[in-house]
Protein backbone atom coordinates (compact mmCIF):
# COMPACT_ATOMS: atom_id res chain seq x y z
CA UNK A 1 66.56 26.81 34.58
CA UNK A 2 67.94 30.44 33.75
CA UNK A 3 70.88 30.78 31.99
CA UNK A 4 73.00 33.48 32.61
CA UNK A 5 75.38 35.57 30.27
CA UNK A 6 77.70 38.28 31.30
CA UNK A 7 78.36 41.07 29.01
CA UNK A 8 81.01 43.53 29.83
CA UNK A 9 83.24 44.90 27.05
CA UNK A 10 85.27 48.19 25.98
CA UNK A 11 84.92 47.34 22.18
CA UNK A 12 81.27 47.71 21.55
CA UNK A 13 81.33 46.60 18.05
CA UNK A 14 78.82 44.13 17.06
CA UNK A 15 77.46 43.82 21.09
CA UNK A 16 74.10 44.96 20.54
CA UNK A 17 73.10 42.20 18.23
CA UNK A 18 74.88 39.88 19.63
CA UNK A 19 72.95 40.50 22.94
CA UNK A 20 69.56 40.87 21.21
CA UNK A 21 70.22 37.30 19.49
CA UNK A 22 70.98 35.67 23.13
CA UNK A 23 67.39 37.33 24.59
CA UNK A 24 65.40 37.09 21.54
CA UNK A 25 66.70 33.52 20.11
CA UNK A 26 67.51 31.81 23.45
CA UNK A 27 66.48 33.21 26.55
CA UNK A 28 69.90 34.33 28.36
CA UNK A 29 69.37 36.81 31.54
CA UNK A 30 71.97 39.17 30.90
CA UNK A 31 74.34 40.21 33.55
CA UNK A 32 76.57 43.34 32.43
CA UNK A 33 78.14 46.58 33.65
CA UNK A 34 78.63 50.21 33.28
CA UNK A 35 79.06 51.74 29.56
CA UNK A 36 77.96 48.07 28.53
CA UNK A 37 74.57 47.69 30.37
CA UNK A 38 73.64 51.46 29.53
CA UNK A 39 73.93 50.52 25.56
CA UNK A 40 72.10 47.91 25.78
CA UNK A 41 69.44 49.28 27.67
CA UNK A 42 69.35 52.11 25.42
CA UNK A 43 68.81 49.87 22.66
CA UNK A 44 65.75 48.31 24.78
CA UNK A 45 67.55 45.32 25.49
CA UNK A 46 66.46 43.79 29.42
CA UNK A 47 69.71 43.58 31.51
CA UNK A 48 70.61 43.26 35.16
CA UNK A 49 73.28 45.09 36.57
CA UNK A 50 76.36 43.29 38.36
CA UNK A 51 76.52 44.96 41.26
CA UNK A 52 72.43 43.34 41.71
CA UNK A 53 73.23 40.56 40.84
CA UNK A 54 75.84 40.37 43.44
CA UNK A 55 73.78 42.47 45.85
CA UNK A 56 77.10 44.17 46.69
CA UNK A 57 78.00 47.85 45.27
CA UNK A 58 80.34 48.80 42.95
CA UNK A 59 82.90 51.34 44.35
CA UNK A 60 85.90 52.77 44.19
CA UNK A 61 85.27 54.45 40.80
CA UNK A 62 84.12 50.90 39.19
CA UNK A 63 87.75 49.56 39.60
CA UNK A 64 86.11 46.75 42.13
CA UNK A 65 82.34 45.38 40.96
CA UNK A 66 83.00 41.82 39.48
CA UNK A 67 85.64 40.35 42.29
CA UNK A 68 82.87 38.91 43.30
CA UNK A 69 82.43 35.35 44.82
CA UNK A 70 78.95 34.96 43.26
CA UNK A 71 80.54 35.92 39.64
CA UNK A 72 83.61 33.67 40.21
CA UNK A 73 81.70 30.76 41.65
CA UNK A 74 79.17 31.20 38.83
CA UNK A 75 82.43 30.46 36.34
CA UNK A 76 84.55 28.03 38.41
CA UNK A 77 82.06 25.79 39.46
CA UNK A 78 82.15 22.22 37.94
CA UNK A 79 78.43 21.25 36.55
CA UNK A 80 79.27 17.51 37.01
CA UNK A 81 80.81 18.22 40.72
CA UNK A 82 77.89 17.50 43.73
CA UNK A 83 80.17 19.66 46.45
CA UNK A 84 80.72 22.47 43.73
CA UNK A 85 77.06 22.58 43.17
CA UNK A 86 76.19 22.22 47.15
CA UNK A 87 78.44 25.15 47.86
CA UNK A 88 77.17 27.23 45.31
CA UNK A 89 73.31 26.23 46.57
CA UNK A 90 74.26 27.30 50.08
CA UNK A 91 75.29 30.57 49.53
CA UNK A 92 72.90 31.53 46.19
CA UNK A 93 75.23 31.72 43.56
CA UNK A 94 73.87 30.68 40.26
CA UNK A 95 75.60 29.60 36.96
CA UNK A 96 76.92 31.88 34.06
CA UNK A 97 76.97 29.64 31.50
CA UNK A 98 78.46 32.12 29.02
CA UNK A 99 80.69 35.55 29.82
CA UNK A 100 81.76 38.06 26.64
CA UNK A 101 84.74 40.63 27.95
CA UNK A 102 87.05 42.44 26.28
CA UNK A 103 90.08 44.26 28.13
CA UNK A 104 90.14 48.10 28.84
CA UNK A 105 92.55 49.63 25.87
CA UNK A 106 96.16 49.44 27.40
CA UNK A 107 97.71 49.28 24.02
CA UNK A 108 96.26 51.37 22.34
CA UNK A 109 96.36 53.79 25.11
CA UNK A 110 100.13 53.88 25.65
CA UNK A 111 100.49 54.10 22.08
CA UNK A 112 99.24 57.42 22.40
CA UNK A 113 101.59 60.81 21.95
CA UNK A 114 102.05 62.84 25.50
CA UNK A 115 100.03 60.13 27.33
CA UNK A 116 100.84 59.91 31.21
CA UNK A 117 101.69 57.62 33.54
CA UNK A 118 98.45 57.46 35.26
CA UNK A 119 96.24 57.54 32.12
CA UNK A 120 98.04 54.33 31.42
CA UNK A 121 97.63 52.69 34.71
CA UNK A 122 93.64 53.05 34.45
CA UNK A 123 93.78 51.11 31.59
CA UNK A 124 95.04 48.08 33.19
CA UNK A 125 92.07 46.05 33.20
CA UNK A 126 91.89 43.64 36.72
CA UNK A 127 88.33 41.97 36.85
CA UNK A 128 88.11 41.54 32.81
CA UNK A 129 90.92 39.45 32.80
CA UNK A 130 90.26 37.65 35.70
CA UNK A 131 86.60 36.75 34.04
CA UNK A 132 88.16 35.73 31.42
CA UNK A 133 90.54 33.50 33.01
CA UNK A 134 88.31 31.87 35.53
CA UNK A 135 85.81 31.00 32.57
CA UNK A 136 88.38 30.01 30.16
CA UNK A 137 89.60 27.75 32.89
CA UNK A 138 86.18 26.14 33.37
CA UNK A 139 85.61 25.95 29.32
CA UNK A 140 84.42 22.30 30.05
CA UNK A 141 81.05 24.37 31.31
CA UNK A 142 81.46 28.02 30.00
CA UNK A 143 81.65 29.72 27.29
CA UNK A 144 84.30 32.62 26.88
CA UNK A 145 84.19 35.01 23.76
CA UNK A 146 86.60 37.67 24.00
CA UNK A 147 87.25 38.74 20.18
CA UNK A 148 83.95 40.46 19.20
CA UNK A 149 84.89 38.35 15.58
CA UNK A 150 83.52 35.31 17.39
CA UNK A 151 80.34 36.25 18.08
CA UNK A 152 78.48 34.72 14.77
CA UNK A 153 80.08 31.37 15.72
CA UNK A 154 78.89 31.45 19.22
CA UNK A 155 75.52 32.21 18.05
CA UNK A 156 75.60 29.38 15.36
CA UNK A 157 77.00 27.00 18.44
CA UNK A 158 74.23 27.67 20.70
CA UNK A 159 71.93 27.02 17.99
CA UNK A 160 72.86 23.91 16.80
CA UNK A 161 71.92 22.36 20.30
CA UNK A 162 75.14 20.42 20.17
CA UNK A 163 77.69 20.60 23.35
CA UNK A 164 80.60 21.63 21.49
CA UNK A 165 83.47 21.15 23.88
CA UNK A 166 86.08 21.86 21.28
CA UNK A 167 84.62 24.97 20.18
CA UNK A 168 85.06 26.04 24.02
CA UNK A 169 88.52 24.72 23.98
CA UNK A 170 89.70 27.00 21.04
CA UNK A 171 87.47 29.88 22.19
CA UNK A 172 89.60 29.33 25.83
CA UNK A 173 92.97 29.23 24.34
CA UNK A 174 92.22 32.64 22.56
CA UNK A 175 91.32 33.96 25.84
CA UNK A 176 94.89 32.68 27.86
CA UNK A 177 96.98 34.03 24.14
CA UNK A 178 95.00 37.51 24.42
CA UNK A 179 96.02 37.53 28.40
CA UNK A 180 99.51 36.69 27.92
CA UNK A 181 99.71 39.55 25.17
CA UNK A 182 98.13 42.16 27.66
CA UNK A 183 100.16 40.95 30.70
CA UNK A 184 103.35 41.72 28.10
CA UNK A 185 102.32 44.91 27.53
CA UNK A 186 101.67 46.02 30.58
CA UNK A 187 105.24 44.69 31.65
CA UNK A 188 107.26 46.35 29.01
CA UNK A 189 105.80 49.58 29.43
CA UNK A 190 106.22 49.72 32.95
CA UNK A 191 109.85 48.48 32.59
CA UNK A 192 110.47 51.71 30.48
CA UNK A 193 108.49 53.81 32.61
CA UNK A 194 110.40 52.81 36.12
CA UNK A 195 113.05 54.62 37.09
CA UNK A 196 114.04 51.21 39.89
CA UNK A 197 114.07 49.18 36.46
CA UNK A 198 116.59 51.12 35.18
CA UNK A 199 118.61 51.53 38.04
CA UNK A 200 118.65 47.76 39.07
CA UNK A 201 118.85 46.16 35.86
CA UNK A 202 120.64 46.53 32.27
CA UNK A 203 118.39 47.97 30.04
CA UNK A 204 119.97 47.24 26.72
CA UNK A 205 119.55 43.87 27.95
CA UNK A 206 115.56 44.99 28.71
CA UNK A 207 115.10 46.85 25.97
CA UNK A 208 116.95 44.46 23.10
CA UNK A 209 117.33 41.27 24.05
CA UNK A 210 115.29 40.36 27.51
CA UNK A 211 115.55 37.76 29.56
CA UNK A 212 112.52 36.31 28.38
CA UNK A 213 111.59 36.75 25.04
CA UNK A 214 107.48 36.97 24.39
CA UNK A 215 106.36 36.46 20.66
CA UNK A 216 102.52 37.79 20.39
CA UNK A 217 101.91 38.13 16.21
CA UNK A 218 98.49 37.84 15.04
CA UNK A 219 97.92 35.95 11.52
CA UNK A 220 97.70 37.76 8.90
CA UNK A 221 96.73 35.05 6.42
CA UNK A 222 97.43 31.60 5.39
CA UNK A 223 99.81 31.09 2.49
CA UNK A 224 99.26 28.15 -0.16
CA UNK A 225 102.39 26.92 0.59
CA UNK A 226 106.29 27.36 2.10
CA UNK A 227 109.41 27.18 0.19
CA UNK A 228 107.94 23.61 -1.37
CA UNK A 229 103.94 22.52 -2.17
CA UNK A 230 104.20 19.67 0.41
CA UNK A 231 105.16 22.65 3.43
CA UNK A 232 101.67 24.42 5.42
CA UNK A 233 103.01 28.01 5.71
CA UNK A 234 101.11 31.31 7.27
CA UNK A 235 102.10 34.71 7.55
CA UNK A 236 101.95 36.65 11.08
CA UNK A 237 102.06 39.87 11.90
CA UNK A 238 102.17 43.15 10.05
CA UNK A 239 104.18 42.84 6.92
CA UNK A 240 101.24 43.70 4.65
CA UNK A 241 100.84 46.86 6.20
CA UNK A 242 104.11 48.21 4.52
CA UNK A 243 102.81 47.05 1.11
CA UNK A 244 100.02 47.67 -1.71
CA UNK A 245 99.69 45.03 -3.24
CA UNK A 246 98.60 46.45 -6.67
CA UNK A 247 97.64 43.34 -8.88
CA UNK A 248 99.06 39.72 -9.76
CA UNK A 249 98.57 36.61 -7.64
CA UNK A 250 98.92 36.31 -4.13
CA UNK A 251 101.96 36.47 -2.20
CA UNK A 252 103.59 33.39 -1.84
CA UNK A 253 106.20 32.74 1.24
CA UNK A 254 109.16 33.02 -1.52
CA UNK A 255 107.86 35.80 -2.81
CA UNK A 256 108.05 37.42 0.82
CA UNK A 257 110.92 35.99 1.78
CA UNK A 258 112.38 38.10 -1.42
CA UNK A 259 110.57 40.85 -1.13
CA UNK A 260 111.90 41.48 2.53
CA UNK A 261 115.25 41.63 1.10
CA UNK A 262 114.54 43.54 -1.97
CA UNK A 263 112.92 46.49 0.59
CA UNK A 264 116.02 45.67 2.72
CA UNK A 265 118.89 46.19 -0.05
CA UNK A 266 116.87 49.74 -2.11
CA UNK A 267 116.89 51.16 1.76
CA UNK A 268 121.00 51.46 1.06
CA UNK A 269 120.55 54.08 -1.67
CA UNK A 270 119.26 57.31 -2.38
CA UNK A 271 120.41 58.04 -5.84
CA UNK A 272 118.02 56.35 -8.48
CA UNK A 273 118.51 52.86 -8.12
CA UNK A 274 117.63 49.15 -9.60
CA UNK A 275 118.26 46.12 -8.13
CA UNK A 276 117.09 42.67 -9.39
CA UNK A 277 117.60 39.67 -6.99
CA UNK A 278 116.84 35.82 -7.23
CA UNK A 279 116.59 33.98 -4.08
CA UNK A 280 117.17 36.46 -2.03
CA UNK A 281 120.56 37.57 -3.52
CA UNK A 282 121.05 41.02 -5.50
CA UNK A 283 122.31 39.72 -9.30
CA UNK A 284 122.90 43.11 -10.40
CA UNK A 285 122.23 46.69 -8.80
CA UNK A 286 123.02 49.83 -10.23
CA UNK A 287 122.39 53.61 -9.38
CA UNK A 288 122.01 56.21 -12.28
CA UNK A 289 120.87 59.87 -13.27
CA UNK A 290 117.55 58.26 -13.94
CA UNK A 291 115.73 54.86 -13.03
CA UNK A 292 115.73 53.76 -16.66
CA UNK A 293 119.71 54.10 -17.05
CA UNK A 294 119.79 52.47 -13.76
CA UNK A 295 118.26 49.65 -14.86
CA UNK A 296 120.25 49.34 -18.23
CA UNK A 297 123.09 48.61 -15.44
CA UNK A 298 121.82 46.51 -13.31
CA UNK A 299 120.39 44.43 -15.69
CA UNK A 300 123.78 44.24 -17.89
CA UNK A 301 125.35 42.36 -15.07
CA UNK A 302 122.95 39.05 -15.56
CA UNK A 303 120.78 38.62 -18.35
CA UNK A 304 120.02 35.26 -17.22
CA UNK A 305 119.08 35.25 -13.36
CA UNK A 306 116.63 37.81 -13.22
CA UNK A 307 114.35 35.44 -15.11
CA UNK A 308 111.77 34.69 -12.25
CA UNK A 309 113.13 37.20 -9.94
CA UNK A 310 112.25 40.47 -8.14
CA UNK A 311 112.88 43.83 -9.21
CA UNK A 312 112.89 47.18 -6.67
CA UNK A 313 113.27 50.65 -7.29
CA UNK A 314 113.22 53.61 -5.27
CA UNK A 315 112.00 56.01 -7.49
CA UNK A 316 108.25 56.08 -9.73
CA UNK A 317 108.55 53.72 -12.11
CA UNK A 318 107.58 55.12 -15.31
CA UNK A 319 106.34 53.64 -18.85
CA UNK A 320 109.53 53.55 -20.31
CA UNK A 321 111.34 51.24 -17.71
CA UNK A 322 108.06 49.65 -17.46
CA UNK A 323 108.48 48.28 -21.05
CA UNK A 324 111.90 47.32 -20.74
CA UNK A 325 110.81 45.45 -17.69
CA UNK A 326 108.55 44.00 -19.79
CA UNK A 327 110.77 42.20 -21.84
CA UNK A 328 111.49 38.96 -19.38
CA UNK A 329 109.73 37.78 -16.82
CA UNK A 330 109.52 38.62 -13.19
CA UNK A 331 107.39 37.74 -10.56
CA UNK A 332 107.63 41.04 -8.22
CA UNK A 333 108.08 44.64 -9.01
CA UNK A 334 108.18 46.80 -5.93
CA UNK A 335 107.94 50.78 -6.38
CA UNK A 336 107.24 53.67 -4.18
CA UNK A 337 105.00 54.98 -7.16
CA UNK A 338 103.72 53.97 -10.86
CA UNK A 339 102.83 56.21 -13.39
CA UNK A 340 99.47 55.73 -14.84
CA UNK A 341 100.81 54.45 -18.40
CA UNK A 342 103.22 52.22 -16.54
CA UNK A 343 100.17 50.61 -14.61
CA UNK A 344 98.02 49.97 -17.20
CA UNK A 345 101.32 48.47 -19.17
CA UNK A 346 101.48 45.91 -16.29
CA UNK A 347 98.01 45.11 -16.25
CA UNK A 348 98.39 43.21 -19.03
CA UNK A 349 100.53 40.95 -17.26
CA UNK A 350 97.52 39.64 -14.67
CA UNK A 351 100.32 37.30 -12.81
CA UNK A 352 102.48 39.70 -11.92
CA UNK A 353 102.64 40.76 -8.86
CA UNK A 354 102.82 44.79 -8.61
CA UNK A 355 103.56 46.37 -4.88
CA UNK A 356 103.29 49.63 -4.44
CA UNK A 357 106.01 50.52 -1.08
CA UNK A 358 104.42 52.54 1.49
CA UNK A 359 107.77 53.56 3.39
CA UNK A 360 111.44 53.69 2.92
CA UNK A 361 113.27 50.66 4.35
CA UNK A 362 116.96 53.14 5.41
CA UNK A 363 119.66 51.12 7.42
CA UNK A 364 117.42 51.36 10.82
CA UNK A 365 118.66 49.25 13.52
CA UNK A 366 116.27 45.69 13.36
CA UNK A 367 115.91 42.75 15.36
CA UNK A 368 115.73 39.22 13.41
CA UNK A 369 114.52 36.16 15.30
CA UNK A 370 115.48 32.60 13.43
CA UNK A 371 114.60 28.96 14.95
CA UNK A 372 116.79 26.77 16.15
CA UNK A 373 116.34 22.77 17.52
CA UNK A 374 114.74 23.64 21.05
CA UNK A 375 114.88 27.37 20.68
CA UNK A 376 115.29 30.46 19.27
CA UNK A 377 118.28 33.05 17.64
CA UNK A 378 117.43 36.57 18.10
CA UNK A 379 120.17 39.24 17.16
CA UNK A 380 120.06 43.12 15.15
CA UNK A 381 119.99 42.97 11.57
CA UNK A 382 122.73 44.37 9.67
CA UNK A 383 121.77 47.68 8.66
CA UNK A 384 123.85 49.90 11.27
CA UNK A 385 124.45 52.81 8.69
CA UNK A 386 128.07 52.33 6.89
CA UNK A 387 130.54 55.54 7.73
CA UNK A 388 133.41 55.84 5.48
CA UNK A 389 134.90 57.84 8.37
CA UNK A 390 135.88 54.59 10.13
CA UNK A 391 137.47 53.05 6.80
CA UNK A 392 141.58 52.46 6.69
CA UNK A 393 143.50 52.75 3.71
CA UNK A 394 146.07 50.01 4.80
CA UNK A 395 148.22 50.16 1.19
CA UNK A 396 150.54 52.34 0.31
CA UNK A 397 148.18 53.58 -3.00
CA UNK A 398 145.18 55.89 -1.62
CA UNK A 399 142.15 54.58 -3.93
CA UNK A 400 141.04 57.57 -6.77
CA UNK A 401 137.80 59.09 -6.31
CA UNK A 402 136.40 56.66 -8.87
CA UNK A 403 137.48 53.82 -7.02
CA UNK A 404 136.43 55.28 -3.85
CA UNK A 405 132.62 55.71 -5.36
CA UNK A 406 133.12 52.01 -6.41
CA UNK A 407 134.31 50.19 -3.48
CA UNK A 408 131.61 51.93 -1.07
CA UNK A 409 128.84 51.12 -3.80
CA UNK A 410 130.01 47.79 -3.96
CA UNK A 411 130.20 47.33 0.09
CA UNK A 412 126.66 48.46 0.29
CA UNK A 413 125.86 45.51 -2.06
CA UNK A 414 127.84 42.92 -0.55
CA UNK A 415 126.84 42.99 2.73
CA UNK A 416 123.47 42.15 1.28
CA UNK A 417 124.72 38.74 -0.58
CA UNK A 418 125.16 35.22 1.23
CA UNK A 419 128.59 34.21 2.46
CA UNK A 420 130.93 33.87 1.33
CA UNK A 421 130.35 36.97 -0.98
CA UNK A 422 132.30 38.58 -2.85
CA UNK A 423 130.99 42.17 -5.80
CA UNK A 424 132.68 43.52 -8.28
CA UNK A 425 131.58 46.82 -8.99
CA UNK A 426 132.08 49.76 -11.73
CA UNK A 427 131.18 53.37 -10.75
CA UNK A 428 127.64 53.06 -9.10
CA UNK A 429 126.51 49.45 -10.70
CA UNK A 430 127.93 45.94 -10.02
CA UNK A 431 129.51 44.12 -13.13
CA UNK A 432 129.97 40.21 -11.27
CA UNK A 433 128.49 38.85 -7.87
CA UNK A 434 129.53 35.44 -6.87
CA UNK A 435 127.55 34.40 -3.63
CA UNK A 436 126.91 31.65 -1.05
CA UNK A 437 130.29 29.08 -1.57
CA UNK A 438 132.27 27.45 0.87
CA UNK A 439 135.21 29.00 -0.29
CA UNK A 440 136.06 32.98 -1.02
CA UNK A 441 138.16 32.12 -4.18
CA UNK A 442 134.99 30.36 -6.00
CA UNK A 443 132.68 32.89 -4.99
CA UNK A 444 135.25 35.19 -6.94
CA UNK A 445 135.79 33.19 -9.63
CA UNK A 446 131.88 32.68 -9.75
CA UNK A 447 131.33 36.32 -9.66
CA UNK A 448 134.53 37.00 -12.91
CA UNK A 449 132.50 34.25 -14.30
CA UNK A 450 129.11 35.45 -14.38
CA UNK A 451 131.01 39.42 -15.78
CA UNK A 452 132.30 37.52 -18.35
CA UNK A 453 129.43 35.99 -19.51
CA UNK A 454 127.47 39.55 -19.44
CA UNK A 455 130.54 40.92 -22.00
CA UNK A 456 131.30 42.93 -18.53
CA UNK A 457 135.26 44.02 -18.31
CA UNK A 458 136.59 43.86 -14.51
CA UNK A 459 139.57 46.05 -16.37
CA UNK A 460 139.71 48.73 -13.73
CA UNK A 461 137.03 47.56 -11.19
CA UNK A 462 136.84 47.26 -7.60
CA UNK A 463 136.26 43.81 -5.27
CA UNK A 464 134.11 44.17 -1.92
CA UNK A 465 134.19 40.82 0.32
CA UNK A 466 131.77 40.66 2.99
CA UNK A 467 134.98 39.45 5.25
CA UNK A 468 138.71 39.27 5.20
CA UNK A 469 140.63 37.71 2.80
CA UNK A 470 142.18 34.63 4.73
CA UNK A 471 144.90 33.95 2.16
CA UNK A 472 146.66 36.16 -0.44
CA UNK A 473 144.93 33.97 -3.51
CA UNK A 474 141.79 35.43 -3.12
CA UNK A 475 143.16 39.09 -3.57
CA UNK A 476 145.14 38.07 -6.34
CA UNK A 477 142.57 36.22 -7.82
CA UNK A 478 141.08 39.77 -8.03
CA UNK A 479 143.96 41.57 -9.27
CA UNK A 480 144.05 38.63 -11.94
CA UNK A 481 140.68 39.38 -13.56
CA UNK A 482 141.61 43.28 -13.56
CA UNK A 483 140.49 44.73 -10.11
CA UNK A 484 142.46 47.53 -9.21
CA UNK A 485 141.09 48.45 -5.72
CA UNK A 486 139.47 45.57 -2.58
CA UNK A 487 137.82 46.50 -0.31
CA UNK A 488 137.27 44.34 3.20
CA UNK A 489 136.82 43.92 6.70
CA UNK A 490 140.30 43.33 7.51
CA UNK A 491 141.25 40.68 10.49
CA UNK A 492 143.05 37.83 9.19
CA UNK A 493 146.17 36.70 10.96
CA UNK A 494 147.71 37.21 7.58
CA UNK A 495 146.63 40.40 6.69
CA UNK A 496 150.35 41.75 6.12
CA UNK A 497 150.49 39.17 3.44
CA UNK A 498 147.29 40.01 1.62
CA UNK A 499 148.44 44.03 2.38
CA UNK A 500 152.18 43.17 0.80
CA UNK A 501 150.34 41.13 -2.14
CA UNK A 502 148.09 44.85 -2.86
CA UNK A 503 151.23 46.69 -2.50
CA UNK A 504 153.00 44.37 -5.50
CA UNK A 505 149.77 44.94 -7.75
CA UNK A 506 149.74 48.45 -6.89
CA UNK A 507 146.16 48.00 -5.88
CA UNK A 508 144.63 50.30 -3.07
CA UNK A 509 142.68 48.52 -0.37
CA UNK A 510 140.17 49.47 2.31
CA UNK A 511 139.95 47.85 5.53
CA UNK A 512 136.29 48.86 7.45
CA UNK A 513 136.69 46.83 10.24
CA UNK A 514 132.70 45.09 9.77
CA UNK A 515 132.68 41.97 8.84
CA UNK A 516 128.93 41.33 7.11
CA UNK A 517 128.76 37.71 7.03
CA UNK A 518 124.84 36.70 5.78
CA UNK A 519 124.06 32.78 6.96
């Protein structure tokens, strides 16, 4: 009996072989269109054209050839089905046992600079995805390949002999992900392109947070494990594209996890800056001249914690920070340039992981997505950009410009440190950070701790919380170690008292009105 495959696809790559292995190997008539069936018969490769198989034209510039009862019955009809199989007898339609489409380039088309409106709307496929959809339904008989990446497999299935019903399965369920994808893309840009969309519905609600939320992320890899060896963990989507990875092992999902905030926290600064973090959380940051005397900063502030941690710069990191780097051991280093000594200094070190940053990470406006029992959290990260325009000296003591320079170095840092949080900071470099306790007052008393154990003074230093102060102990817990200047969101029902407490100290203090709570 003949067996039938239908070829029709905008991505050529890998087609012709594929085709010559189905003729040559195992005897498929091919069935194809347009661009497609002119390759192939360029490349001396027998086909049949659609629109003869069908015995019905193409028209209307090729946008209707394969709605076509004799394609569709070919895909939808049931093998094991007597009626199905009388039906298609009566009116001469014959099986395609196998059908390889890929969809018209809406994506990448839209994607384009200056492109219009109708440009766009050509490239919304119809009878590819409706091929691919009718066989994909019917994957009990058929055989649907629509990721060119396939195509070895299929060949290797059809040779074995073997009816591999699975195979089909997983070949079908890549067909109904890659439909749901283009259907999604086609939506959104047509919700930003239509002028009734915007006029009959709220488009910060369309645009942000929609009322259905579709997640299409392809995989980029699988990773050995998650936070612990006995959790399966992958990685989706495109977060190796703003990395280099440079040498050392592979990425593990703490490692990313990390390195996310790293890139998040640097994208605060533009003087030359350090900061080391463990678990996510900066243990010392500092901004200097020069990355080397930044480092000599941030580092001060915990000798200890940066053992195992990440380190991110924003300048090239050069030999002589490289050795000092050198001296403990870290499992990350993240630059937006090496020099050449400071390269082959790391190569010595053939765990380490060295990423080179291919783009700044400034306080852009993000979206973060976290799971939840039966659902999902979406909300903006924050990284709105901090304007000391907005900020309210609420004591009677204006802060001094050093203290000033302090408290907004140190409110960049907090807001980057799990709650409760609370920095101490010197001029451009933090000098205690207590993070992450149920109560404000330890996370302070963590954070004098941790100074005090680095030989740091707080003797003239600043305190940023990430929110109000709900009592007047924290504040003076602050003024105790030797803060002279707090800065906070402000809110607290009993913000006079924490205000009159500042006034008796003869501390200055900074309300911003964010709070920057980090769960």
């Amino acid at each position: 009996m003949q067996k039938f495959a239908l070829l029709s696809v905008s991505d050529k790559t890998g087609i012709v072989e594929f085709a010559e292995a189905l003729v040559n190997e195992f005897g498929y008539t091919l069935l194809s269109t347009g661009g497609t069936a002119k390759l192939l018969r360029d490349q001396g490769i027998s086909v049949t054209d659609v629109s003869d198989h069908t015995k019905f034209p193409e028209m209307m510039d090729g946008r209707v050839k394969t709605l076509h009862p004799r394609i569709h019955g070919g895909l939808l009809c049931l093998r094991d089905n007597p009626e199905h199989l009388k039906a298609a007898e009566s009116h001469e339609i014959e099986m395609i046992d196998l059908v390889v489409v890929n969809l018209y380039p809406f994506e990448d088309t839209v994607a384009r600079a200056n492109v219009t409106f109708e440009e766009a709307i050509e490239q919304i496929d119809i009878g590819g995805p409706s091929m691919l959809r009718s066989a994909a339904k019917n994957h009990k008989d058929v055989t649907v390949v629509c990721d060119p990446s396939d195509y070895t497999r299929v060949i290797e299935s059809i040779g074995s002999g073997s009816d591999n019903v699975e195979f089909r399965k997983e070949l079908a369920l890549k067909v109904f992900t890659r439909t749901a994808a283009y259907d999604g893309a086609i939506r959104n840009y047509l919700v930003t392109q239509s002028q009734s969309a915007q006029d009959h519905f709220d488009m910060d609600s369309v645009s942000g947070f929609p009322s259905v939320l579709h997640i299409e992320s392809n995989k980029a890899n699988n990773l050995r494990y998650g936070e612990n060896p006995h959790q399966q963990a992958a990685l989706y989507g495109d977060f190796l594209d703003y990395f280099d990875q440079l040498q050392g092992k592979e990425l593990s999902y703490n490692n990313i996890i990390d390195i996310s905030a790293a890139a998040y926290l640097i994208g605060e600064f533009e003087r030359p800056t350090v900061a080391i973090l463990k678990h996510t959380n900066p243990c010392g940051v500092a901004s200097a001249d020069n990355i080397s005397e930044a480092w000599d900063s941030a580092f001060a502030t915990d000798r200890q914690a940066p053992f195992g941690g990440i380190i991110v710069v924003n300048n090239t990191l050069d030999i002589d920070l490289a050795k000092k780097i050198g001296e403990i051991f870290c499992e990350v280093i993240i630059a937006p340039g090496f020099t050449t000594e400071a390269r082959e200094f790391f190569a010595k070190k053939k765990n380490l992981r060295l990423l080179h940053s291919k783009v700044g990470f400034g306080p852009d406006t993000l979206q973060e997505i976290r799971t939840v029992p039966g659902g999902l959290l979406a909300q903006d990260r924050d990284q709105k950009r901090i304007n000391p325009k907005n900020f309210e000296v609420v004591t009677k003591r204006q802060p001094t410009d050093l203290e000033f320079r302090s408290m907004l170095f140190g409110w960049r840092v907090v807001r980057h440190v799990k709650s409760n949080a609370i920095v101490y900071a010197g001029d451009e470099k933090t000098l205690g950070v207590g993070a992450g306790q149920m109560s404000r007052v330890d996370s302070s008393r963590i954070a004098v701790w941790k100074a005090g154990e680095a030989s740091l003074s707080l003797t003239g230093s600043t305190v940023a919380s990430d929110a109000f102060f709900p009592f007047a102990d924290g504040l003076l817990a602050a003024a105790d170690a030797g803060a002279t200047a707090a800065i906070q969101p402000g809110g607290s029902v009993r913000d006079e008292e924490v205000i009159d407490a500042a006034n008796e100290r003869d501390m200055a203090m900074i309300f911003t009105r964010t709070r920057h709570f980090k769960h």
